[in-house]
PDB file of N, CA and C in Angstrom:
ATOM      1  N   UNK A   1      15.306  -4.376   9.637  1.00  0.00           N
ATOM      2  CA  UNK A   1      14.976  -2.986   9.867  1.00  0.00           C
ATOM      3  C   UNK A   1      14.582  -2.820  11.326  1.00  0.00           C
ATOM      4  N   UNK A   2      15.307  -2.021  12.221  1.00  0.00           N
ATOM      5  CA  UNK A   2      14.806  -1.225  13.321  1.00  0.00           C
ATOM      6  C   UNK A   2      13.553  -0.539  13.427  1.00  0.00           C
ATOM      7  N   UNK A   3      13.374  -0.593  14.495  1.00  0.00           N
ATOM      8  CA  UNK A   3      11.980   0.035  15.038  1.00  0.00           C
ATOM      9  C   UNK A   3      12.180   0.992  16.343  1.00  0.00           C
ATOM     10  N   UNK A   4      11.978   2.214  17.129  1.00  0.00           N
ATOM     11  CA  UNK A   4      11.555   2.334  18.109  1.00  0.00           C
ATOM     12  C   UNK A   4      10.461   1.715  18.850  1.00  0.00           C
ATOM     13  N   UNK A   5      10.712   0.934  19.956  1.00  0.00           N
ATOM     14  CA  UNK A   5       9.764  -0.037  20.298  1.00  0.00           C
ATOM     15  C   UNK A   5       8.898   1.221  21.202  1.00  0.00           C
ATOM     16  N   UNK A   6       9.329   2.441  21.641  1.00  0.00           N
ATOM     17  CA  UNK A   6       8.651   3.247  22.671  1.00  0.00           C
ATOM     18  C   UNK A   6       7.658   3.945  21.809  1.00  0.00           C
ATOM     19  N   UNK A   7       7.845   3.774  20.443  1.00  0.00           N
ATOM     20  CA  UNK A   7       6.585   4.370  19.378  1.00  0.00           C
ATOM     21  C   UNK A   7       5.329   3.769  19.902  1.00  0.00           C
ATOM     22  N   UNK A   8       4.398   4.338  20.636  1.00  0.00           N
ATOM     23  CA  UNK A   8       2.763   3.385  21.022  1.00  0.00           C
ATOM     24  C   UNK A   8       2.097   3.336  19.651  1.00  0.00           C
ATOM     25  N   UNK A   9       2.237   4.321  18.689  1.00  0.00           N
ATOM     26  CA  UNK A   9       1.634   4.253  17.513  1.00  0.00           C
ATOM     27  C   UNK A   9       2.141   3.313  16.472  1.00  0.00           C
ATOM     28  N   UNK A  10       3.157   3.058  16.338  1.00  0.00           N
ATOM     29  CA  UNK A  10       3.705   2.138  15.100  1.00  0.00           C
ATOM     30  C   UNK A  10       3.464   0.708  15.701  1.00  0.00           C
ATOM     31  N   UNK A  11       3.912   0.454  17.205  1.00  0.00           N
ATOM     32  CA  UNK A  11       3.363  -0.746  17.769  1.00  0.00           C
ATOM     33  C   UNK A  11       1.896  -1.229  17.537  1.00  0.00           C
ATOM     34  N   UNK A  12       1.239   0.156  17.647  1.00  0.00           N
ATOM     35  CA  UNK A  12      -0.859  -0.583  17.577  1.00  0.00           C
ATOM     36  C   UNK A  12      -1.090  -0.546  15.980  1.00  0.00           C
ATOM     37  N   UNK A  13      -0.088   0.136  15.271  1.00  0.00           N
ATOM     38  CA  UNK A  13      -0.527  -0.226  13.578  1.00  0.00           C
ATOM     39  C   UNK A  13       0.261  -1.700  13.781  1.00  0.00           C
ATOM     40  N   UNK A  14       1.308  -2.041  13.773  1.00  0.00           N
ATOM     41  CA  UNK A  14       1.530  -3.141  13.720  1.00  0.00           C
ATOM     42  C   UNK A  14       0.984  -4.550  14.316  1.00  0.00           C
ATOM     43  N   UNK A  15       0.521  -4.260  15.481  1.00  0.00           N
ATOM     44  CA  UNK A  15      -0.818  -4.897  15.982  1.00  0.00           C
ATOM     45  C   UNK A  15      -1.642  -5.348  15.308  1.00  0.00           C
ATOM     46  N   UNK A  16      -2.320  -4.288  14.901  1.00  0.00           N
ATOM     47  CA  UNK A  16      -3.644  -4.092  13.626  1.00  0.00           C
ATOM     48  C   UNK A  16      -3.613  -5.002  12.934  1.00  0.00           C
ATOM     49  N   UNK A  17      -2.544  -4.852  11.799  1.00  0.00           N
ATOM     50  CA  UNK A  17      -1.968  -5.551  10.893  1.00  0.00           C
ATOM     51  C   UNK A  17      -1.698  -7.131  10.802  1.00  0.00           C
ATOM     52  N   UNK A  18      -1.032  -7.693  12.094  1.00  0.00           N
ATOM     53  CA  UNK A  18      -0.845  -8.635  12.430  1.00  0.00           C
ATOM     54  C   UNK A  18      -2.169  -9.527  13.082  1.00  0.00           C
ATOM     55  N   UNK A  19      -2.818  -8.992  13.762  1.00  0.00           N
ATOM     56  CA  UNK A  19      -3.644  -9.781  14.575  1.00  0.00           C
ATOM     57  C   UNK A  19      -4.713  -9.155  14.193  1.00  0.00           C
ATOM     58  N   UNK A  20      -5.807  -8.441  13.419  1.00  0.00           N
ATOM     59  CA  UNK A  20      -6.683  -8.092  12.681  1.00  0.00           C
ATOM     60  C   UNK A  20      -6.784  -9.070  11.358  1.00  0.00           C
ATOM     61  N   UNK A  21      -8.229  -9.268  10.712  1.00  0.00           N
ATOM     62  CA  UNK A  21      -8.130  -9.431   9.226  1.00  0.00           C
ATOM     63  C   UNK A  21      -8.681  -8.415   8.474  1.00  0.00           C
ATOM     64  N   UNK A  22      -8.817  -7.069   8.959  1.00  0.00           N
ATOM     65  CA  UNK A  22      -9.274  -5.937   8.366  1.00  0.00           C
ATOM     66  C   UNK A  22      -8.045  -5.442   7.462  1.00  0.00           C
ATOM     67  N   UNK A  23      -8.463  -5.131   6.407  1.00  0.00           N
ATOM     68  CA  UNK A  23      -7.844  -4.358   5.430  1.00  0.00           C
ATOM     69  C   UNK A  23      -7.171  -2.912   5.678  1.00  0.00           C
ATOM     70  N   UNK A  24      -6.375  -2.640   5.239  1.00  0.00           N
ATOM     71  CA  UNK A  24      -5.741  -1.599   5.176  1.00  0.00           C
ATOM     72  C   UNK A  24      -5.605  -0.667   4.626  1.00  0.00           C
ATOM     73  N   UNK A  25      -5.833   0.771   4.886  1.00  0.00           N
ATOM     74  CA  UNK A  25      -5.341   2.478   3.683  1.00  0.00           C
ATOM     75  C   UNK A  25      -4.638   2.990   4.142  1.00  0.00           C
ATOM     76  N   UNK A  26      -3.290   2.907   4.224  1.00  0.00           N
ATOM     77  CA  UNK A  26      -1.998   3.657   4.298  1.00  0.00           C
ATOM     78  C   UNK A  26      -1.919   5.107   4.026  1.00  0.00           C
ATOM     79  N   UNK A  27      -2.716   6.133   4.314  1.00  0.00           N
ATOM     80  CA  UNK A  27      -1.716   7.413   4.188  1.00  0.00           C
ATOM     81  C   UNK A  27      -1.406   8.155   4.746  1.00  0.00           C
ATOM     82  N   UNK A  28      -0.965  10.016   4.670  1.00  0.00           N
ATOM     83  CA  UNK A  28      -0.479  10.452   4.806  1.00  0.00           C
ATOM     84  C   UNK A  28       0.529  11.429   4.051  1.00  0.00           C
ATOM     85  N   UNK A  29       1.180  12.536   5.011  1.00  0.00           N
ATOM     86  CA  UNK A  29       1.787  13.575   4.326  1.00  0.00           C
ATOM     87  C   UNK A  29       3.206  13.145   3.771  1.00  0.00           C
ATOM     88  N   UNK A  30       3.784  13.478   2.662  1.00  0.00           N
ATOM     89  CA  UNK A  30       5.192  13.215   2.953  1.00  0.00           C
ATOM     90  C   UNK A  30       5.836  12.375   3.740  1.00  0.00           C
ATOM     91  N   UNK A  31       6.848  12.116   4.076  1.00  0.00           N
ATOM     92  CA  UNK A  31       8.138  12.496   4.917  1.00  0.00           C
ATOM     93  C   UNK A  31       7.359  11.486   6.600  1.00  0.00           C
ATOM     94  N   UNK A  32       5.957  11.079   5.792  1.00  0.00           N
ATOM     95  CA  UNK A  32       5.609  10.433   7.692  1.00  0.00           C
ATOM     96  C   UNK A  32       5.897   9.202   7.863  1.00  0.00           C
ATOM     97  N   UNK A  33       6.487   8.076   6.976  1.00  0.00           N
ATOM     98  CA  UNK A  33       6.660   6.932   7.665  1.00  0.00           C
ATOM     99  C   UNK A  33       5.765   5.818   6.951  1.00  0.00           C
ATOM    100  N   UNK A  34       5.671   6.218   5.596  1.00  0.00           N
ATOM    101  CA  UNK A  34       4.475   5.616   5.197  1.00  0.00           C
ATOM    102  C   UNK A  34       5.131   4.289   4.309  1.00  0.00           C
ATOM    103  N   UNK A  35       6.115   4.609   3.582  1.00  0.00           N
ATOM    104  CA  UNK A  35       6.845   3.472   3.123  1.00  0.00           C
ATOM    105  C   UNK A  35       7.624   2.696   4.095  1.00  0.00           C
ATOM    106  N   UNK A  36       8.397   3.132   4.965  1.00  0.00           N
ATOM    107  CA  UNK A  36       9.161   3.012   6.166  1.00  0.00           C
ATOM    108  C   UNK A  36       8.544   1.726   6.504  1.00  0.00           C
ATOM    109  N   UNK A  37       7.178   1.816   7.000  1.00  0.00           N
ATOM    110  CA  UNK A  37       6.006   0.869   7.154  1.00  0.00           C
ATOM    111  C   UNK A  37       5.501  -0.133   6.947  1.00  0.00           C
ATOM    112  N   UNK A  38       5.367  -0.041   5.743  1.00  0.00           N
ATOM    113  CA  UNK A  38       5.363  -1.021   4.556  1.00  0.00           C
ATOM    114  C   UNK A  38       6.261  -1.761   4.261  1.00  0.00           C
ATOM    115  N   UNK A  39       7.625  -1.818   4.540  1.00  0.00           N
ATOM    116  CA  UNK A  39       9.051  -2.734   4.249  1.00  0.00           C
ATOM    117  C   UNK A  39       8.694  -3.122   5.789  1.00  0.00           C
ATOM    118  N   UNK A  40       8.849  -2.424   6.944  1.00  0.00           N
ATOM    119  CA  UNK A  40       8.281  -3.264   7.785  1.00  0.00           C
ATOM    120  C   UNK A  40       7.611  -4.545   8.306  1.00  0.00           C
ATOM    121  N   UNK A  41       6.720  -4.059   7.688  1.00  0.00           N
ATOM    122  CA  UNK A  41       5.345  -4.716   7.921  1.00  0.00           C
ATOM    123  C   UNK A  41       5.380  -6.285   6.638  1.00  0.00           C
ATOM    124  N   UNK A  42       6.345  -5.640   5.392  1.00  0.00           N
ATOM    125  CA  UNK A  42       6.431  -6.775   4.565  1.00  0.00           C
ATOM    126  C   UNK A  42       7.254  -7.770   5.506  1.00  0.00           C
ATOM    127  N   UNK A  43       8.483  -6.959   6.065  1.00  0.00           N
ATOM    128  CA  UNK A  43       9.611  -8.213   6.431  1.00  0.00           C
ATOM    129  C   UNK A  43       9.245  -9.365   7.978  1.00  0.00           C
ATOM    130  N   UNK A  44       8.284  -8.308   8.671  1.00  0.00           N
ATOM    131  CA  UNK A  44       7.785  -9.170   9.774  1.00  0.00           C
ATOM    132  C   UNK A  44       6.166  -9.459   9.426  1.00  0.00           C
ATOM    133  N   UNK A  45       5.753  -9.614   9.170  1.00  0.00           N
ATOM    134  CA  UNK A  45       4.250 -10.141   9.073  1.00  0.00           C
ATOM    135  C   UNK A  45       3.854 -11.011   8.344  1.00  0.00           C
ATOM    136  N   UNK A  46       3.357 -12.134   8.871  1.00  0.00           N
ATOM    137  CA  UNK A  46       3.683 -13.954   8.073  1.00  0.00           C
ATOM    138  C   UNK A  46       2.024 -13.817   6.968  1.00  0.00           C
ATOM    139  N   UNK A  47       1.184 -12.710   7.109  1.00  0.00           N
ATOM    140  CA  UNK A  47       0.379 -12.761   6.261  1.00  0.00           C
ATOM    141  C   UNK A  47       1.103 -12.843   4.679  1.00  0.00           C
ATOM    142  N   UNK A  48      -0.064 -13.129   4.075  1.00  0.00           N
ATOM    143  CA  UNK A  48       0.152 -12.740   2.278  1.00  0.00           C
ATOM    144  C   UNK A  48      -0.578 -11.557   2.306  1.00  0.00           C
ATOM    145  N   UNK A  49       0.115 -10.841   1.346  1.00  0.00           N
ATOM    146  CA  UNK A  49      -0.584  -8.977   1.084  1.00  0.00           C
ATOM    147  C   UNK A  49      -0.280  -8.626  -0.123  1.00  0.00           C
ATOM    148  N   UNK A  50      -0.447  -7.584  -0.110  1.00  0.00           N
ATOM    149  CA  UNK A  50      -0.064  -6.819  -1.998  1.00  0.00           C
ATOM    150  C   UNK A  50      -0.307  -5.458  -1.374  1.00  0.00           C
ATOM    151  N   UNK A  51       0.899  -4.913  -1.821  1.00  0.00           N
ATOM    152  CA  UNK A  51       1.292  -3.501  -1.703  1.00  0.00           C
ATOM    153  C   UNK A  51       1.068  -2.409  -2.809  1.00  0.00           C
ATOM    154  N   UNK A  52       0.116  -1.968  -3.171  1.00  0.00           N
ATOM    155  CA  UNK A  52       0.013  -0.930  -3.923  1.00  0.00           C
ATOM    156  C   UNK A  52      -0.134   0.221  -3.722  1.00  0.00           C
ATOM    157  N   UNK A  53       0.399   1.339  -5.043  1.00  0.00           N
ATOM    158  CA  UNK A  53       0.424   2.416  -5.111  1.00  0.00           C
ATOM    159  C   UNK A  53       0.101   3.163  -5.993  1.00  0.00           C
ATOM    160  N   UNK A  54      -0.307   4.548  -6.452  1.00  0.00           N
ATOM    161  CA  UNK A  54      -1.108   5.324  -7.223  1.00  0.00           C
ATOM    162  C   UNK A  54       0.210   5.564  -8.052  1.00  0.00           C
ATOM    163  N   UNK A  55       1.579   5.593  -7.865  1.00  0.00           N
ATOM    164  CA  UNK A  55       2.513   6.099  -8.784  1.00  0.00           C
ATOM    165  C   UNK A  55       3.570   4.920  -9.184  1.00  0.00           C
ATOM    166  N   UNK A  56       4.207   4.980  -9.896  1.00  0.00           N
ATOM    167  CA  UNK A  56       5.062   3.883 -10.345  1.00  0.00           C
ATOM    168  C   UNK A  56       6.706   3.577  -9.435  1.00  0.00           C
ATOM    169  N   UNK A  57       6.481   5.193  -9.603  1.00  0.00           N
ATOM    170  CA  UNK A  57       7.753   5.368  -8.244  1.00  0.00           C
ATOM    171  C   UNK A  57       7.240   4.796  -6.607  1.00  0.00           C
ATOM    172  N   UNK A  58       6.098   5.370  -6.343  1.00  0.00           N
ATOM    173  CA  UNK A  58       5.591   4.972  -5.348  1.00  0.00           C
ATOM    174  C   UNK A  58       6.033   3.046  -5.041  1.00  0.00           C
ATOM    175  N   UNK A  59       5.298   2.955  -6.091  1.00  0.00           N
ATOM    176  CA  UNK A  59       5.181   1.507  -6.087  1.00  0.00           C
ATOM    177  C   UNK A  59       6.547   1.018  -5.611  1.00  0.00           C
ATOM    178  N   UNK A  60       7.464   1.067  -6.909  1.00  0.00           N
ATOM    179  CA  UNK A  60       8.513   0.738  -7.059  1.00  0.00           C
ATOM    180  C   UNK A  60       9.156   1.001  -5.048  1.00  0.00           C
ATOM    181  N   UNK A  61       9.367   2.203  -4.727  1.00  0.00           N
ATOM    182  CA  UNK A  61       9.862   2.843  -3.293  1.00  0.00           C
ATOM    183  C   UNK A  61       9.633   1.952  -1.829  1.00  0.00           C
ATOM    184  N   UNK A  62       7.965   1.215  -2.240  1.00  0.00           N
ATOM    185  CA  UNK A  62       7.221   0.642  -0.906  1.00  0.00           C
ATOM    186  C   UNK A  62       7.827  -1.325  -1.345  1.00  0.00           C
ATOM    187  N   UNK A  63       7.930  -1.432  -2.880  1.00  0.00           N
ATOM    188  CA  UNK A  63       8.098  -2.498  -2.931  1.00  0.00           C
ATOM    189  C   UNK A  63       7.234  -3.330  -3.750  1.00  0.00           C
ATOM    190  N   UNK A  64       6.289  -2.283  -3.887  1.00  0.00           N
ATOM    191  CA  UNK A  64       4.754  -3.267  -4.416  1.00  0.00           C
ATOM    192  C   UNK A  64       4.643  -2.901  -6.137  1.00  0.00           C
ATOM    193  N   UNK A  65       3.405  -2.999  -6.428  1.00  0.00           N
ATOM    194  CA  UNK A  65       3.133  -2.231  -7.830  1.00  0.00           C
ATOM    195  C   UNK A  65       1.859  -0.932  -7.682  1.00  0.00           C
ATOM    196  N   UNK A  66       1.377  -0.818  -9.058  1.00  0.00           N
ATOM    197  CA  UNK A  66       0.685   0.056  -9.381  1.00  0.00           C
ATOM    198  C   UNK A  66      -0.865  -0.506  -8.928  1.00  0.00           C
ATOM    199  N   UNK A  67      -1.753   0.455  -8.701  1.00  0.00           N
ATOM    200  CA  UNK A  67      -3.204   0.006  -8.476  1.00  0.00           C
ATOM    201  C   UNK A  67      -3.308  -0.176 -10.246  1.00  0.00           C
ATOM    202  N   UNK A  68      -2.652   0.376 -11.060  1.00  0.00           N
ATOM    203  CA  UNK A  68      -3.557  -0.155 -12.603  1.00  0.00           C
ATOM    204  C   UNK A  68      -2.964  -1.328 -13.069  1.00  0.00           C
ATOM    205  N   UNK A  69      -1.420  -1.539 -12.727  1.00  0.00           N
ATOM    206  CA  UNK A  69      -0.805  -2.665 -13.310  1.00  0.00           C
ATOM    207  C   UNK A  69      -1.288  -4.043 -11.799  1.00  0.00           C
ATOM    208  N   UNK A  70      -1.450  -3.860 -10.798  1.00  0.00           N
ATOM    209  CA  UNK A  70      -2.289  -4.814 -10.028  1.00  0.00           C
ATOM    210  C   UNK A  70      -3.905  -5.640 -10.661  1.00  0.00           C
ATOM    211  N   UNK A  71      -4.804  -4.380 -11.149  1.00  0.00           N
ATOM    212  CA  UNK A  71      -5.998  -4.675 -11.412  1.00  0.00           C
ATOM    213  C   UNK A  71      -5.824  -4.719 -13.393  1.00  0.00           C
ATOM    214  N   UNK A  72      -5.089  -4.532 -13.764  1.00  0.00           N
ATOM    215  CA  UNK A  72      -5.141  -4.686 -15.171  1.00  0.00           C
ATOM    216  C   UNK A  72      -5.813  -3.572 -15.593  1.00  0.00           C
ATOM    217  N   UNK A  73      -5.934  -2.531 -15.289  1.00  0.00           N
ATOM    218  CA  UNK A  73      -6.752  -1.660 -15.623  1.00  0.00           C
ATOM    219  C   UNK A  73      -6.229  -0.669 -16.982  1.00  0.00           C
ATOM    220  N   UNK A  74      -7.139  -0.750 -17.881  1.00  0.00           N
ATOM    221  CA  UNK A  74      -6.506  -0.065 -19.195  1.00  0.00           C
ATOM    222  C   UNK A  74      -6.394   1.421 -18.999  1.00  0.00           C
ATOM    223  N   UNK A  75      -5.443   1.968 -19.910  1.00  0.00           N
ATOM    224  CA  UNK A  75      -4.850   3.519 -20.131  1.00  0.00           C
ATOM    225  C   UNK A  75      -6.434   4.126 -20.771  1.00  0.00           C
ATOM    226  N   UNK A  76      -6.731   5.321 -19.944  1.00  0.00           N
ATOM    227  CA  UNK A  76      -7.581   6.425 -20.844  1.00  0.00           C
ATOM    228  C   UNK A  76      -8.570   6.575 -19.914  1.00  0.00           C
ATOM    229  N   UNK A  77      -9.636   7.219 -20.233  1.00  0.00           N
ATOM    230  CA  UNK A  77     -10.459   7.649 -19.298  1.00  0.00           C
ATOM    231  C   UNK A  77     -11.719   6.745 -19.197  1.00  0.00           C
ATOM    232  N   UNK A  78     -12.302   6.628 -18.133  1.00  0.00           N
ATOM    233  CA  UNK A  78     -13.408   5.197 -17.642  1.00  0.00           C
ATOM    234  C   UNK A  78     -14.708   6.618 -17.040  1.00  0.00           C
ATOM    235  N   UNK A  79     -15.682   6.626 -18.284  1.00  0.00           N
ATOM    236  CA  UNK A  79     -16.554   7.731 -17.368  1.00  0.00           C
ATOM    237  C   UNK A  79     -18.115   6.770 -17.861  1.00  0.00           C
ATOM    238  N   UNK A  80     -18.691   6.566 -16.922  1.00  0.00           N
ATOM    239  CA  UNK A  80     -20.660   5.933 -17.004  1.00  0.00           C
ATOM    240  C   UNK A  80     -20.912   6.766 -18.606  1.00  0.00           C
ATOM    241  N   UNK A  81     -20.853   8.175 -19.144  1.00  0.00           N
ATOM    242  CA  UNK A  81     -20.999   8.075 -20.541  1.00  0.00           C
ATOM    243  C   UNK A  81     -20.287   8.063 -21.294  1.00  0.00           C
ATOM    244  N   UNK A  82     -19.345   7.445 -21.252  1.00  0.00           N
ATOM    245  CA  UNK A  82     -18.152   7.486 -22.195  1.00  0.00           C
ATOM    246  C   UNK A  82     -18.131   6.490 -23.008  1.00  0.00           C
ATOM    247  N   UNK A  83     -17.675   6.007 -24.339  1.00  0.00           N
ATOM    248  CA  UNK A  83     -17.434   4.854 -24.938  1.00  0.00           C
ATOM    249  C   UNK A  83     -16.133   3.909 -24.990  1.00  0.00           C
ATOM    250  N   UNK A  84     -16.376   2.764 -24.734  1.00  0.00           N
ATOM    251  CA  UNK A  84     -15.121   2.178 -24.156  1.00  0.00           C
ATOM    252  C   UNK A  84     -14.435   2.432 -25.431  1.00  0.00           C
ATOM    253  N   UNK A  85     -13.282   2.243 -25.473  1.00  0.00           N
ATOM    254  CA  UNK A  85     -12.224   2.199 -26.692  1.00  0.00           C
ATOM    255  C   UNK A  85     -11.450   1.136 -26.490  1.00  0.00           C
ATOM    256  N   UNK A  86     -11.489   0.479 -25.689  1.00  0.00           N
ATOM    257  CA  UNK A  86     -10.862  -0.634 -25.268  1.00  0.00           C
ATOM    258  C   UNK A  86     -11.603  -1.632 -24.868  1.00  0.00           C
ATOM    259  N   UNK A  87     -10.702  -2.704 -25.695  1.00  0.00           N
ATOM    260  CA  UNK A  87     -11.783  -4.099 -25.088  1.00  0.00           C
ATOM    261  C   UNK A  87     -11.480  -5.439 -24.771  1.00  0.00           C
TER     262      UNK A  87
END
């Protein structure tokens, strides 16, 4: 995958990424470059990572999985008074 190398911004995220051990939150509107990024950043960056996403499509689009199918997290609602139904 190509890059504009005259992008100063995609260069200092990629920076970040590479030569940082700070964690990462990817977002943004639409249409900005946010998956684009992410295949990027998978195909050049010798770290180990995990790519997640709030939608299945999402997931599927960037490459990664789901934040619920990542953390195992069960179907239904999780509220401080609620009763688990799941166990």
């Amino acid at each position: 995958m190509e890059h504009d190398s005259s992008n100063k911004a995609f260069e200092q995220a990629v920076s970040f990424v590479n030569f940082t051990r700070s964690p990462l939150f990817l977002t943004g509107k639409a249409g900005t470059g946010k998956t684009t990024f992410l295949r990027y950043i998978k195909q050049h960056c010798p770290k180990k990572m995990v790519v997640l996403a709030p939608t299945g499509v999402a997931a599927i689009n960037a490459g990664g999985v789901t934040i619920h199918s990542f953390f195992q997290l069960p179907f239904g609602i999780f509220a401080p008074t609620s009763e688990h139904v799941w166990g």
